[in-house]
C-alpha atoms as a PDB file:
ATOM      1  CA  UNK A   1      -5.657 -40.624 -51.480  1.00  0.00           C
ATOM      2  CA  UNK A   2      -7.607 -37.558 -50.542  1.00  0.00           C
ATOM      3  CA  UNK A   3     -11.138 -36.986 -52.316  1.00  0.00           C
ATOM      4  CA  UNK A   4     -11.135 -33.445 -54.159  1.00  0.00           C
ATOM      5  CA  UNK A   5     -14.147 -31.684 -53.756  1.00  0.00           C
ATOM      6  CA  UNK A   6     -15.873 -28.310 -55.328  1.00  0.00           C
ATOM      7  CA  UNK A   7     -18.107 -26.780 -53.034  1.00  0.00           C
ATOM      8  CA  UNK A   8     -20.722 -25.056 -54.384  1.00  0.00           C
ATOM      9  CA  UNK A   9     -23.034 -22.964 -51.957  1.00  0.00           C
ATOM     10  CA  UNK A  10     -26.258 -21.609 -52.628  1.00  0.00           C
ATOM     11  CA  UNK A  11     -26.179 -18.245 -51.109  1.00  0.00           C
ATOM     12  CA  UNK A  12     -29.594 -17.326 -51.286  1.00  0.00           C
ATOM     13  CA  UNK A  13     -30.422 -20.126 -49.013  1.00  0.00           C
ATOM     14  CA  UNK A  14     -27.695 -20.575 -46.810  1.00  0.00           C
ATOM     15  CA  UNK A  15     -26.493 -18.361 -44.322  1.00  0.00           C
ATOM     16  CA  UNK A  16     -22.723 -17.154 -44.360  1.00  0.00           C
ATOM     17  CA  UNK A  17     -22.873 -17.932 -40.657  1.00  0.00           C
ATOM     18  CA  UNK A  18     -22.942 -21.203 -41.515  1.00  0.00           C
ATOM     19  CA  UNK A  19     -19.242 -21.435 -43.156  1.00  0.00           C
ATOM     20  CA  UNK A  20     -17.743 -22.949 -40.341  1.00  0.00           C
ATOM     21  CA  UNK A  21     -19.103 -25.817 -39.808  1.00  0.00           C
ATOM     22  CA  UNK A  22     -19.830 -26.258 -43.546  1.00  0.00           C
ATOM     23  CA  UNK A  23     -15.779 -26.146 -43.537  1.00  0.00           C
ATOM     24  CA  UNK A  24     -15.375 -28.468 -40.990  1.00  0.00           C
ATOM     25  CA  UNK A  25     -18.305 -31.050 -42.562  1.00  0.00           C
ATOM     26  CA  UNK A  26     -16.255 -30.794 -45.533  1.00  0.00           C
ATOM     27  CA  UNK A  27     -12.796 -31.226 -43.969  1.00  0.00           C
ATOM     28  CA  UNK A  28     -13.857 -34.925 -42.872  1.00  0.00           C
ATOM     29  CA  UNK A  29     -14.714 -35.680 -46.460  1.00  0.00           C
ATOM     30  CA  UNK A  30     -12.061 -34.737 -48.408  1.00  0.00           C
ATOM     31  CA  UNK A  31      -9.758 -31.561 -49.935  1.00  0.00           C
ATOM     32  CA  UNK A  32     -11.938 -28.836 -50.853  1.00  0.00           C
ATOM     33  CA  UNK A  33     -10.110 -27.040 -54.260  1.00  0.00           C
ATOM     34  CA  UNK A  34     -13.013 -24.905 -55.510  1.00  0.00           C
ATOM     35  CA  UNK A  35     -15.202 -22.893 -53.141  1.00  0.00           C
ATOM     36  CA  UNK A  36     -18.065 -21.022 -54.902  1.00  0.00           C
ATOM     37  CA  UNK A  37     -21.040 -18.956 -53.520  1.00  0.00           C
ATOM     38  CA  UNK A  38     -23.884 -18.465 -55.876  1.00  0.00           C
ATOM     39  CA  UNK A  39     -26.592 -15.879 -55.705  1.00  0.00           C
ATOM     40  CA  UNK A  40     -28.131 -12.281 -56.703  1.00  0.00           C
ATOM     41  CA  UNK A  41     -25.194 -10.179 -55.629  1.00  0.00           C
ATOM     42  CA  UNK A  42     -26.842  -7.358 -57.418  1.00  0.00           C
ATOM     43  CA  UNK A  43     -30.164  -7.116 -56.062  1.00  0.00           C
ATOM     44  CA  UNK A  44     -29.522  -7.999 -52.810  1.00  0.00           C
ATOM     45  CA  UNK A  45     -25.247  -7.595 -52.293  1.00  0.00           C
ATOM     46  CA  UNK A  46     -25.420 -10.402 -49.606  1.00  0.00           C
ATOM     47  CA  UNK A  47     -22.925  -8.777 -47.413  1.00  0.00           C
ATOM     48  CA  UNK A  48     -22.309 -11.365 -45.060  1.00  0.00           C
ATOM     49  CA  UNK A  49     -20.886 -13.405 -48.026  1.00  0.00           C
ATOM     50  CA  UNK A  50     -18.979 -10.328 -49.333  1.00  0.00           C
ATOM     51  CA  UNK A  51     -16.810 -10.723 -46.345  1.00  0.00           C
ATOM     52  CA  UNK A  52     -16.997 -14.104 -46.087  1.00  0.00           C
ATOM     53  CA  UNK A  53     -15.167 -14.619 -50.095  1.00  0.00           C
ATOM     54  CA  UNK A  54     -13.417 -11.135 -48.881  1.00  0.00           C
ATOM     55  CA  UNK A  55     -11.601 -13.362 -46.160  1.00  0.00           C
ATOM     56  CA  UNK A  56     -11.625 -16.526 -46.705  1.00  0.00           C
ATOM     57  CA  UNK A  57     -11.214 -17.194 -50.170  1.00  0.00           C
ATOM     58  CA  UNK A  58     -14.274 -17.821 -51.683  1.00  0.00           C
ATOM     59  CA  UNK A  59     -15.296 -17.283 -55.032  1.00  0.00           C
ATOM     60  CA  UNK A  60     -18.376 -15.524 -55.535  1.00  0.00           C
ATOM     61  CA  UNK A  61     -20.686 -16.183 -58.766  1.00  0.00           C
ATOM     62  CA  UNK A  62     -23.591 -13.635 -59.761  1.00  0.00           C
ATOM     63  CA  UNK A  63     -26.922 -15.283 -60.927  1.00  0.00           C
ATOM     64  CA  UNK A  64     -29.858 -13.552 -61.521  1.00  0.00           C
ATOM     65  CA  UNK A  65     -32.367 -16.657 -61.034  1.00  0.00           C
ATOM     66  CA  UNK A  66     -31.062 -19.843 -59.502  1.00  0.00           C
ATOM     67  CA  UNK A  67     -33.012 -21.840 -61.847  1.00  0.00           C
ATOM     68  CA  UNK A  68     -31.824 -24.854 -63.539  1.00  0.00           C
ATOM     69  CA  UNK A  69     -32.332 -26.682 -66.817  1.00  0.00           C
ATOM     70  CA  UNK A  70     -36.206 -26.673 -67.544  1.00  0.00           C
ATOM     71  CA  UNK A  71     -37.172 -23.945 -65.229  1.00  0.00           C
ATOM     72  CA  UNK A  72     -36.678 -26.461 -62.202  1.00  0.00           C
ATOM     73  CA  UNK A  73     -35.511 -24.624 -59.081  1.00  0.00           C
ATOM     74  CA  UNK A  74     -31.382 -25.288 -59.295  1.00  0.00           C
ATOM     75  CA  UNK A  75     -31.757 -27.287 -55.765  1.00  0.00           C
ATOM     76  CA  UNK A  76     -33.304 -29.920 -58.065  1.00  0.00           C
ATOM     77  CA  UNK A  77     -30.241 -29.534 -60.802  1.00  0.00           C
ATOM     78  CA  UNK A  78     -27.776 -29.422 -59.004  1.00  0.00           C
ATOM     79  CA  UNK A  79     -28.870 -32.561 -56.241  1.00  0.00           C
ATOM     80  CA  UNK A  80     -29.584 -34.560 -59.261  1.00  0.00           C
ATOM     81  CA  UNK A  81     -25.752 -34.102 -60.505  1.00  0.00           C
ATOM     82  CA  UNK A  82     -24.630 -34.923 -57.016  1.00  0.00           C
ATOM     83  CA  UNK A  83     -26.741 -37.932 -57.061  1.00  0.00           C
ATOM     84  CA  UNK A  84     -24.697 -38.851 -61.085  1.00  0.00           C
ATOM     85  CA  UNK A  85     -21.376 -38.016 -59.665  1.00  0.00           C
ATOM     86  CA  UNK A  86     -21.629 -39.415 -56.049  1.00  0.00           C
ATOM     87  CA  UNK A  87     -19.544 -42.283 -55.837  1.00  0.00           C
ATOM     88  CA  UNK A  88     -17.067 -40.833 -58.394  1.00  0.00           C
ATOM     89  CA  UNK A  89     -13.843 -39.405 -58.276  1.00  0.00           C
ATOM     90  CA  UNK A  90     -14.230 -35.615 -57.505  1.00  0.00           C
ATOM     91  CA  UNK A  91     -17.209 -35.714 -56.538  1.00  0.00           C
ATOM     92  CA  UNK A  92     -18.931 -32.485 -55.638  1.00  0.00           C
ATOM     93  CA  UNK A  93     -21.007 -31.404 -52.030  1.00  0.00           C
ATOM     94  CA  UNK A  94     -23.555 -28.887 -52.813  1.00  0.00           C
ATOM     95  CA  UNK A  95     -24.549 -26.954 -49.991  1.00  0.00           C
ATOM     96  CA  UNK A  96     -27.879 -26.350 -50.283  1.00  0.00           C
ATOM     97  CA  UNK A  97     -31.726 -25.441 -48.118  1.00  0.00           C
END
């Protein structure tokens, strides 16, 4: 049985350039069904991931800070979820620096 995963990407961080071989990573590991980018979109309109959810069917998801329970950077939140959820079913693979 295939392993559904949500990809969540950190678009402050990491490069749209990088969405190929962040698909094919996540094509050994499972069926992605949810691909988010996160990131100031406002600011700074990332335009490289404009395209990118433009063409390949990404969602994209405005934050102003990516800062996560407690005023810890999000890296830390959202690794520390990863590390609950690892070994169960739908599991998630951030994509993060």
């Amino acid at each position: 049985m295939a392993r559904s995963l949500a990809i969540l990407i950190d678009g402050e961080n990491i490069p749209a350039r990088l969405l190929l071989p962040l698909r094919q990573k996540v094509a050994t590991l499972g069926t992605p069904t949810l691909w988010q980018v996160f990131g100031d979109f406002i600011s700074w309109p990332h335009p490289e991931w404009q395209d990118a959810a433009r063409n390949k069917g990404i969602e994209i998801r405005h934050v102003g800070a990516l800062v996560g329970p407690g005023g810890r950077p999000a890296f830390e939140f959202v690794t520390h979820i990863d590390n609950d959820v690892h070994s169960a079913p739908g599991a998630f693979l951030p994509a993060l620096s």
